[in-house]
PDB file of N, CA and C in Angstrom:
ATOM      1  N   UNK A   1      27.871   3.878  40.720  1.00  0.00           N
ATOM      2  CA  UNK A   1      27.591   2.722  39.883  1.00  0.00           C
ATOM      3  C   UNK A   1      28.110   3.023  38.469  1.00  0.00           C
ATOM      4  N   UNK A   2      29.142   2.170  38.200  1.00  0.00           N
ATOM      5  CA  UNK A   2      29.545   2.066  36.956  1.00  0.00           C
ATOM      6  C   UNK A   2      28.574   2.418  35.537  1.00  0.00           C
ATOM      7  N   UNK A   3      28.628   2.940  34.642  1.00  0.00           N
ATOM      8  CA  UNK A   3      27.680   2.699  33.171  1.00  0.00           C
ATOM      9  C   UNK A   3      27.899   1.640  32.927  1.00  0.00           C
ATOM     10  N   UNK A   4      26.948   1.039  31.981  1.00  0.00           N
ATOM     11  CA  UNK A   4      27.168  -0.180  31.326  1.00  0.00           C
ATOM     12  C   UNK A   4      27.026   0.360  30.048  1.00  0.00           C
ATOM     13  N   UNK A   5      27.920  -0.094  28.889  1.00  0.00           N
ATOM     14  CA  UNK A   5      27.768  -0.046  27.850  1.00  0.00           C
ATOM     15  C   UNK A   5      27.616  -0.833  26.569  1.00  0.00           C
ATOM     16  N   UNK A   6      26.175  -0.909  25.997  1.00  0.00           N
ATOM     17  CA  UNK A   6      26.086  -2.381  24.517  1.00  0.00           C
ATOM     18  C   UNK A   6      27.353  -2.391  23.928  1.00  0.00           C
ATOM     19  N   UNK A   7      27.768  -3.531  23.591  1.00  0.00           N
ATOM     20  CA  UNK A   7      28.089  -3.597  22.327  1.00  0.00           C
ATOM     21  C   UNK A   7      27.838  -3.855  21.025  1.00  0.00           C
ATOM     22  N   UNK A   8      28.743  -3.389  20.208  1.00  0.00           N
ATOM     23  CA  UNK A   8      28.286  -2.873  19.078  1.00  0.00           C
ATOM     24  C   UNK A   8      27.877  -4.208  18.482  1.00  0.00           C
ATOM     25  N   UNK A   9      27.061  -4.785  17.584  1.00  0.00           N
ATOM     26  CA  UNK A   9      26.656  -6.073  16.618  1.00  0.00           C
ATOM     27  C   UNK A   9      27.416  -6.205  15.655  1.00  0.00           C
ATOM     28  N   UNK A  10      28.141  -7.323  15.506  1.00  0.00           N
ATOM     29  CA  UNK A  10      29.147  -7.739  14.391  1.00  0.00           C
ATOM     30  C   UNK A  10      28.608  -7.541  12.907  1.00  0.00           C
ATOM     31  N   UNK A  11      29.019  -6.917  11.934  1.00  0.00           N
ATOM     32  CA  UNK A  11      28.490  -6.657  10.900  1.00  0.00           C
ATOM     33  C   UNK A  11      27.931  -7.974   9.945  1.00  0.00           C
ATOM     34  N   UNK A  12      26.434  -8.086   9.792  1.00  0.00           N
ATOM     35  CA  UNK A  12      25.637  -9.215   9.449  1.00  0.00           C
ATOM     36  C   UNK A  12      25.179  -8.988   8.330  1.00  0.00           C
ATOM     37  N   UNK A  13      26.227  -9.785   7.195  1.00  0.00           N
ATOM     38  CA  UNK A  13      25.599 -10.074   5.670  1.00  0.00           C
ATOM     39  C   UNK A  13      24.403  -9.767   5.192  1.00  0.00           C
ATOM     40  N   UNK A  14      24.187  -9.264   4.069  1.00  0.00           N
ATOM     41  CA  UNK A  14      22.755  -8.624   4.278  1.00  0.00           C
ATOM     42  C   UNK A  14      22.252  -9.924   2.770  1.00  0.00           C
ATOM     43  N   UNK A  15      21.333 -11.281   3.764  1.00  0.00           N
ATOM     44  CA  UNK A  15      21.118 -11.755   2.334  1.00  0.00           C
ATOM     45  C   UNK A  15      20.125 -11.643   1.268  1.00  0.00           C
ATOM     46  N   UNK A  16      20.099 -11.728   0.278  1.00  0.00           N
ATOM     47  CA  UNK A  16      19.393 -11.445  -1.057  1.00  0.00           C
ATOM     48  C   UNK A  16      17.807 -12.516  -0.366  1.00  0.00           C
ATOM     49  N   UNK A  17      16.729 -11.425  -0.327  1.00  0.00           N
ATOM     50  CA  UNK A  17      15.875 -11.789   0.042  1.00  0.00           C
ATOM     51  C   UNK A  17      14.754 -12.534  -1.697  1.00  0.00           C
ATOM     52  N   UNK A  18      14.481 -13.475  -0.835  1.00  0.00           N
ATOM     53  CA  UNK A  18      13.311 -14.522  -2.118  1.00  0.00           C
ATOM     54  C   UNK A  18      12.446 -14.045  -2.432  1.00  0.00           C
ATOM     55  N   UNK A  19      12.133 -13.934  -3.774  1.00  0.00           N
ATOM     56  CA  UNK A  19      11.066 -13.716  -4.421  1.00  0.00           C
ATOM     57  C   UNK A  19      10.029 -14.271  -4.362  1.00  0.00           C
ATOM     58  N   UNK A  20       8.762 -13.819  -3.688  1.00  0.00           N
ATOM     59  CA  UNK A  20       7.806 -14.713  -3.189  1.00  0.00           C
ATOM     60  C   UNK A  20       6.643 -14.026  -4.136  1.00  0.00           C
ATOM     61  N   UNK A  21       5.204 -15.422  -4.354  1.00  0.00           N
ATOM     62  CA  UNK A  21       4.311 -14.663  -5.290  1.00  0.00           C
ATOM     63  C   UNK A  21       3.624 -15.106  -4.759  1.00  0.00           C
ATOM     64  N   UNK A  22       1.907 -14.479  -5.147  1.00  0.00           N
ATOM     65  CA  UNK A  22       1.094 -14.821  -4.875  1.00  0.00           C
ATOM     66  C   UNK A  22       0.058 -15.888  -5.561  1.00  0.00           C
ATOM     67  N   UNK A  23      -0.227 -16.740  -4.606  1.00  0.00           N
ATOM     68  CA  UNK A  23      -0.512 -18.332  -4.731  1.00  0.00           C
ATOM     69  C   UNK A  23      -2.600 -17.883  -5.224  1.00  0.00           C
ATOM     70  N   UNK A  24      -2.652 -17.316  -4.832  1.00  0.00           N
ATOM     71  CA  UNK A  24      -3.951 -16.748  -5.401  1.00  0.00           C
ATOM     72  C   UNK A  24      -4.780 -17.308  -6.629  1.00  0.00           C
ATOM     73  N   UNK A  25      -5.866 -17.548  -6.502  1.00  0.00           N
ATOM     74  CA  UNK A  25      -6.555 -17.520  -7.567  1.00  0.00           C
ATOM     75  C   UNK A  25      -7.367 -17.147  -8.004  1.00  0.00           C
ATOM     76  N   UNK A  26      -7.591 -16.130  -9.177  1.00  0.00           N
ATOM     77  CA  UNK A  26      -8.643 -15.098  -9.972  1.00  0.00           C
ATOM     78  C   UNK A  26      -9.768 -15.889 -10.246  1.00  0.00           C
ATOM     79  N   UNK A  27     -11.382 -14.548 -10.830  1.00  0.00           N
ATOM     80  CA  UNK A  27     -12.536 -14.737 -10.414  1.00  0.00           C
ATOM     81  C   UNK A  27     -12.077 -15.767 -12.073  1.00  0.00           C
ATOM     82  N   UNK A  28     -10.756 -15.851 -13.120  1.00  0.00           N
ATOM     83  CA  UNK A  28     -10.984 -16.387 -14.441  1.00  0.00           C
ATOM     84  C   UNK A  28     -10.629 -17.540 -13.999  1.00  0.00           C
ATOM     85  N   UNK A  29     -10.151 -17.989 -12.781  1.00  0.00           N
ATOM     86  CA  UNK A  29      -9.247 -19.103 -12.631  1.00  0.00           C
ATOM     87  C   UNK A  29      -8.087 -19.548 -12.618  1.00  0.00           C
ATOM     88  N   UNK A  30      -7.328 -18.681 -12.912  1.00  0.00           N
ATOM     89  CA  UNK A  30      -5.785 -18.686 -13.057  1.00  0.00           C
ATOM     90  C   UNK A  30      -5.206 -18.020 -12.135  1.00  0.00           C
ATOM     91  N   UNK A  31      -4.044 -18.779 -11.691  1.00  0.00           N
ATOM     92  CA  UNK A  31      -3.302 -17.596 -10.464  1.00  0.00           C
ATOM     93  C   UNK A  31      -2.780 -16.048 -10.957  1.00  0.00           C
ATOM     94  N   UNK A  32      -2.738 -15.666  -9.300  1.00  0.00           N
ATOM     95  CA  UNK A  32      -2.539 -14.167  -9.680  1.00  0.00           C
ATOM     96  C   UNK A  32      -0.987 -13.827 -10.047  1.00  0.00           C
ATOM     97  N   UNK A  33       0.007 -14.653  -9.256  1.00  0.00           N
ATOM     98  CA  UNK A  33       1.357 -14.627  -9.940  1.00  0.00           C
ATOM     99  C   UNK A  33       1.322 -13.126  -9.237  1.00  0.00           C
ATOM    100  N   UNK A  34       0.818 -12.516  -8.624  1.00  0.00           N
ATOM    101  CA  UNK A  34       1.949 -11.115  -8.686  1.00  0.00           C
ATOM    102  C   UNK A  34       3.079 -11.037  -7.180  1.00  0.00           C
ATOM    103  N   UNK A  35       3.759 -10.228  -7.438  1.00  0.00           N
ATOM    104  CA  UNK A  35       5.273 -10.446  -6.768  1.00  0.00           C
ATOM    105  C   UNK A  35       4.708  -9.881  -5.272  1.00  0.00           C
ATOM    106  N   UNK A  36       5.314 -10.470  -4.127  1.00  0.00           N
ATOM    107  CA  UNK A  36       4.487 -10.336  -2.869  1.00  0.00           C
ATOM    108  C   UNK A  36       5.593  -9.396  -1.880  1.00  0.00           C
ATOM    109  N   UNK A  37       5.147  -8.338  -0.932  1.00  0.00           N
ATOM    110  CA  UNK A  37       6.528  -7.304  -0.424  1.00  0.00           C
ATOM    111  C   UNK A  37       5.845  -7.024   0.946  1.00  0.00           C
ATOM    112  N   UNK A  38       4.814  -7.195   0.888  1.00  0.00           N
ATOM    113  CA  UNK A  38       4.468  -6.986   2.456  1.00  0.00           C
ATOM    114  C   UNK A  38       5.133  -8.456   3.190  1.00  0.00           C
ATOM    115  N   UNK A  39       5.460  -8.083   4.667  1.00  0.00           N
ATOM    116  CA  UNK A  39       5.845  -9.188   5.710  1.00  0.00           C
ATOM    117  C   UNK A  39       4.358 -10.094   5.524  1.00  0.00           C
ATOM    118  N   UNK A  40       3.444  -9.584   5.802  1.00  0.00           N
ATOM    119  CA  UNK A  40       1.715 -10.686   6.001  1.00  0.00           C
ATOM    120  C   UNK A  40       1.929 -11.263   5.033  1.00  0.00           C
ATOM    121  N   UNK A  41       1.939 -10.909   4.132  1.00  0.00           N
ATOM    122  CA  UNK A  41       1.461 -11.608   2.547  1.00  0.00           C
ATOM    123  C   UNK A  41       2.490 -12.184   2.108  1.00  0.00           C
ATOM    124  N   UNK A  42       3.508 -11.903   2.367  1.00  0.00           N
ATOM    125  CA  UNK A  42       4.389 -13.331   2.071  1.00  0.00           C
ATOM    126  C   UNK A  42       4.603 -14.447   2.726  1.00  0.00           C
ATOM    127  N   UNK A  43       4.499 -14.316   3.950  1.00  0.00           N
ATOM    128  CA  UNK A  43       3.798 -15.310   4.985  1.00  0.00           C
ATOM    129  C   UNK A  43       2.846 -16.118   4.610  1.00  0.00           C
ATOM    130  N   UNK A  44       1.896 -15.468   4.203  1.00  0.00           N
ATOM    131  CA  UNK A  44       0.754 -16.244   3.899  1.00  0.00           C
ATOM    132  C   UNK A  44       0.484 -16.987   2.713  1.00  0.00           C
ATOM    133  N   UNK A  45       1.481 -16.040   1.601  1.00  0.00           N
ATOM    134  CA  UNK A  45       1.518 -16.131   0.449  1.00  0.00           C
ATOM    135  C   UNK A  45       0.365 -16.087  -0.637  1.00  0.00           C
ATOM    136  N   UNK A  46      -0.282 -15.414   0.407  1.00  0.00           N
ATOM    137  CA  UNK A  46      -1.737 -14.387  -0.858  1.00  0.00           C
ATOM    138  C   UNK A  46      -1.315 -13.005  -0.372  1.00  0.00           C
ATOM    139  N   UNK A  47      -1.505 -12.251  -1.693  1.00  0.00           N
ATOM    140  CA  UNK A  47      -1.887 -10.644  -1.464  1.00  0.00           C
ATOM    141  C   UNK A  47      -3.221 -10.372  -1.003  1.00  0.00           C
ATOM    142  N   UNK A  48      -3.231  -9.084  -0.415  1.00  0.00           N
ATOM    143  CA  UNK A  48      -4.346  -8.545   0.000  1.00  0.00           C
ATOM    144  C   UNK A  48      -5.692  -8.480  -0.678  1.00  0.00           C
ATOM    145  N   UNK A  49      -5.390  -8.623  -2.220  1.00  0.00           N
ATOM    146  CA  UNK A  49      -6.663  -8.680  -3.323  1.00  0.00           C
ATOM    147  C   UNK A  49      -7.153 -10.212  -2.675  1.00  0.00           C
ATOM    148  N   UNK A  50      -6.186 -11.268  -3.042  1.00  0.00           N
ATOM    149  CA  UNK A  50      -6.523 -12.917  -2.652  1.00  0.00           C
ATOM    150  C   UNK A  50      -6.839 -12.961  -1.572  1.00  0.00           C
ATOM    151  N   UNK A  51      -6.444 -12.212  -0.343  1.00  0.00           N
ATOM    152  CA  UNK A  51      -6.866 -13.309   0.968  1.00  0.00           C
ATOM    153  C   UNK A  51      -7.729 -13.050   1.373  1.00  0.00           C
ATOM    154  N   UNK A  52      -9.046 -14.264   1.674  1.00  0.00           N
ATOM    155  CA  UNK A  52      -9.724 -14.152   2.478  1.00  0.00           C
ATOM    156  C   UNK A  52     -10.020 -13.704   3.413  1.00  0.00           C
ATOM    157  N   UNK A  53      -9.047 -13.421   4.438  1.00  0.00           N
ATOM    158  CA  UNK A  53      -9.240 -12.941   5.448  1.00  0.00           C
ATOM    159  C   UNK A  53      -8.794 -11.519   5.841  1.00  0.00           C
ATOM    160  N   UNK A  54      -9.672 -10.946   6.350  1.00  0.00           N
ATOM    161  CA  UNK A  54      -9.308  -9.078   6.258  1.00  0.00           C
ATOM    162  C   UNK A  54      -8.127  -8.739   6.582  1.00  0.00           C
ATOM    163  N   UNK A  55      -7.556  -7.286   6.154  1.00  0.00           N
ATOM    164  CA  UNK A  55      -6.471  -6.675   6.969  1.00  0.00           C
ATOM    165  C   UNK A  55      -6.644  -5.704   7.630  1.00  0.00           C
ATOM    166  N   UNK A  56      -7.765  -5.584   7.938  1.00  0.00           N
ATOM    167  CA  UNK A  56      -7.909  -4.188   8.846  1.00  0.00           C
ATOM    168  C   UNK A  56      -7.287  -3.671   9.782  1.00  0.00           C
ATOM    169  N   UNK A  57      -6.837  -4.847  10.562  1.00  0.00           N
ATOM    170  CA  UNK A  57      -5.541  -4.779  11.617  1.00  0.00           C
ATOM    171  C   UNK A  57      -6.981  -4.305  13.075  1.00  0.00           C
ATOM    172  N   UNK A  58      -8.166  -4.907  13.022  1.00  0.00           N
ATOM    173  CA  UNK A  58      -8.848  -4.350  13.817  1.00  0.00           C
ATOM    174  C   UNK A  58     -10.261  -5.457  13.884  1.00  0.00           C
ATOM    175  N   UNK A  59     -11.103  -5.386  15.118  1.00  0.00           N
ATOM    176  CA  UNK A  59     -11.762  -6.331  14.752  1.00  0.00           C
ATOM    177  C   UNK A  59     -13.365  -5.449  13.968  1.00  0.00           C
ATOM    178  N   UNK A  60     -13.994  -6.497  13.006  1.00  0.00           N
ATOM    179  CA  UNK A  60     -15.331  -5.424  12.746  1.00  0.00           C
ATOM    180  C   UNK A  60     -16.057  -5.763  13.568  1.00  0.00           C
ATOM    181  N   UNK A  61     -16.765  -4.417  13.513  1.00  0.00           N
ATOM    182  CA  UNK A  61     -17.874  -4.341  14.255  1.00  0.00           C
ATOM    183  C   UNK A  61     -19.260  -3.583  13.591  1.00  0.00           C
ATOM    184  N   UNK A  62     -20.371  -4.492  13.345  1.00  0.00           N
ATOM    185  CA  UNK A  62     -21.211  -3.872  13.229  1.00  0.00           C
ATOM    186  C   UNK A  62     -22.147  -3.113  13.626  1.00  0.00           C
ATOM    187  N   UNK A  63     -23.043  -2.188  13.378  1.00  0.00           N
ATOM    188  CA  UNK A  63     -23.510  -1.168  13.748  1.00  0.00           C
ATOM    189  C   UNK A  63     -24.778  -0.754  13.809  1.00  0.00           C
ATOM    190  N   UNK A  64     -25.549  -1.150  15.151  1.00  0.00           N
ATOM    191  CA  UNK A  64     -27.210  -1.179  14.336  1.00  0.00           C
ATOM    192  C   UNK A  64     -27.870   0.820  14.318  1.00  0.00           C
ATOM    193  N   UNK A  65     -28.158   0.449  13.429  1.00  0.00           N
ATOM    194  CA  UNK A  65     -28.688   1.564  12.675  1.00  0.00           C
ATOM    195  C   UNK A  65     -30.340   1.396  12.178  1.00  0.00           C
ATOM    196  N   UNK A  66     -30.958   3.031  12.744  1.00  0.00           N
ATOM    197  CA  UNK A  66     -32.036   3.117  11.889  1.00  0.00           C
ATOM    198  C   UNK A  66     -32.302   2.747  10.358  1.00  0.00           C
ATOM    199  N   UNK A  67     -33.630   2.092  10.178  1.00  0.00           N
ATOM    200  CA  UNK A  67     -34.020   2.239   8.611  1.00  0.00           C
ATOM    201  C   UNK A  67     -33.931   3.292   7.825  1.00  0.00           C
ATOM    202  N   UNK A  68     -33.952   3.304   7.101  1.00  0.00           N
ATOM    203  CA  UNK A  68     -33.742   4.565   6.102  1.00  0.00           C
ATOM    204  C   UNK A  68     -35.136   4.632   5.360  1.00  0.00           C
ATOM    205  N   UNK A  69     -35.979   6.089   6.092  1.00  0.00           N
ATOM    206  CA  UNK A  69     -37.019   6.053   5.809  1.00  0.00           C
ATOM    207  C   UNK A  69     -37.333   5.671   4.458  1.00  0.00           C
ATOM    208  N   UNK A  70     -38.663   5.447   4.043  1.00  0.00           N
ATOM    209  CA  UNK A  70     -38.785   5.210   2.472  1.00  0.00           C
ATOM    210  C   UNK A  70     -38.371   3.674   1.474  1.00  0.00           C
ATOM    211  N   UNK A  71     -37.490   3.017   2.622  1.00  0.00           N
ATOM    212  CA  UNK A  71     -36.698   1.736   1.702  1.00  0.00           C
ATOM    213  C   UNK A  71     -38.012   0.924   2.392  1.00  0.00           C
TER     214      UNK A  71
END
């Protein structure tokens, strides 16, 4: 049986990627404006400080636990 061999990918322009910010808004009220570099967060277009929703990359789980004598 013959090899098969890929070929190679035609050389692909590398374009000037957009400056994306974060749409966020601080505990003063004003957006956060800062410059966004993760894939998530520019997607979403909040940083990790702004978004609501976690990044843990995991689900939580809470944990029942004894009292802590004395409280």
């Amino acid at each position: 049986m013959p090899i098969q061999r890929q070929e190679a990918l035609p050389d692909v322009p590398v374009a000037r990627r957009v400056r994306v910010f974060c749409r966020g808004i601080r505990a003063n009220g004003r957006r956060c404006g800062r410059e966004l570099f993760d894939d998530l967060s520019r997607a979403r277009r909040l940083g990790p400080e702004c978004d609501p929703e976690t990044r843990g990359g995991h689900e939580r789980r809470d944990v029942d636990q004894e009292p802590i004598p004395g409280l």
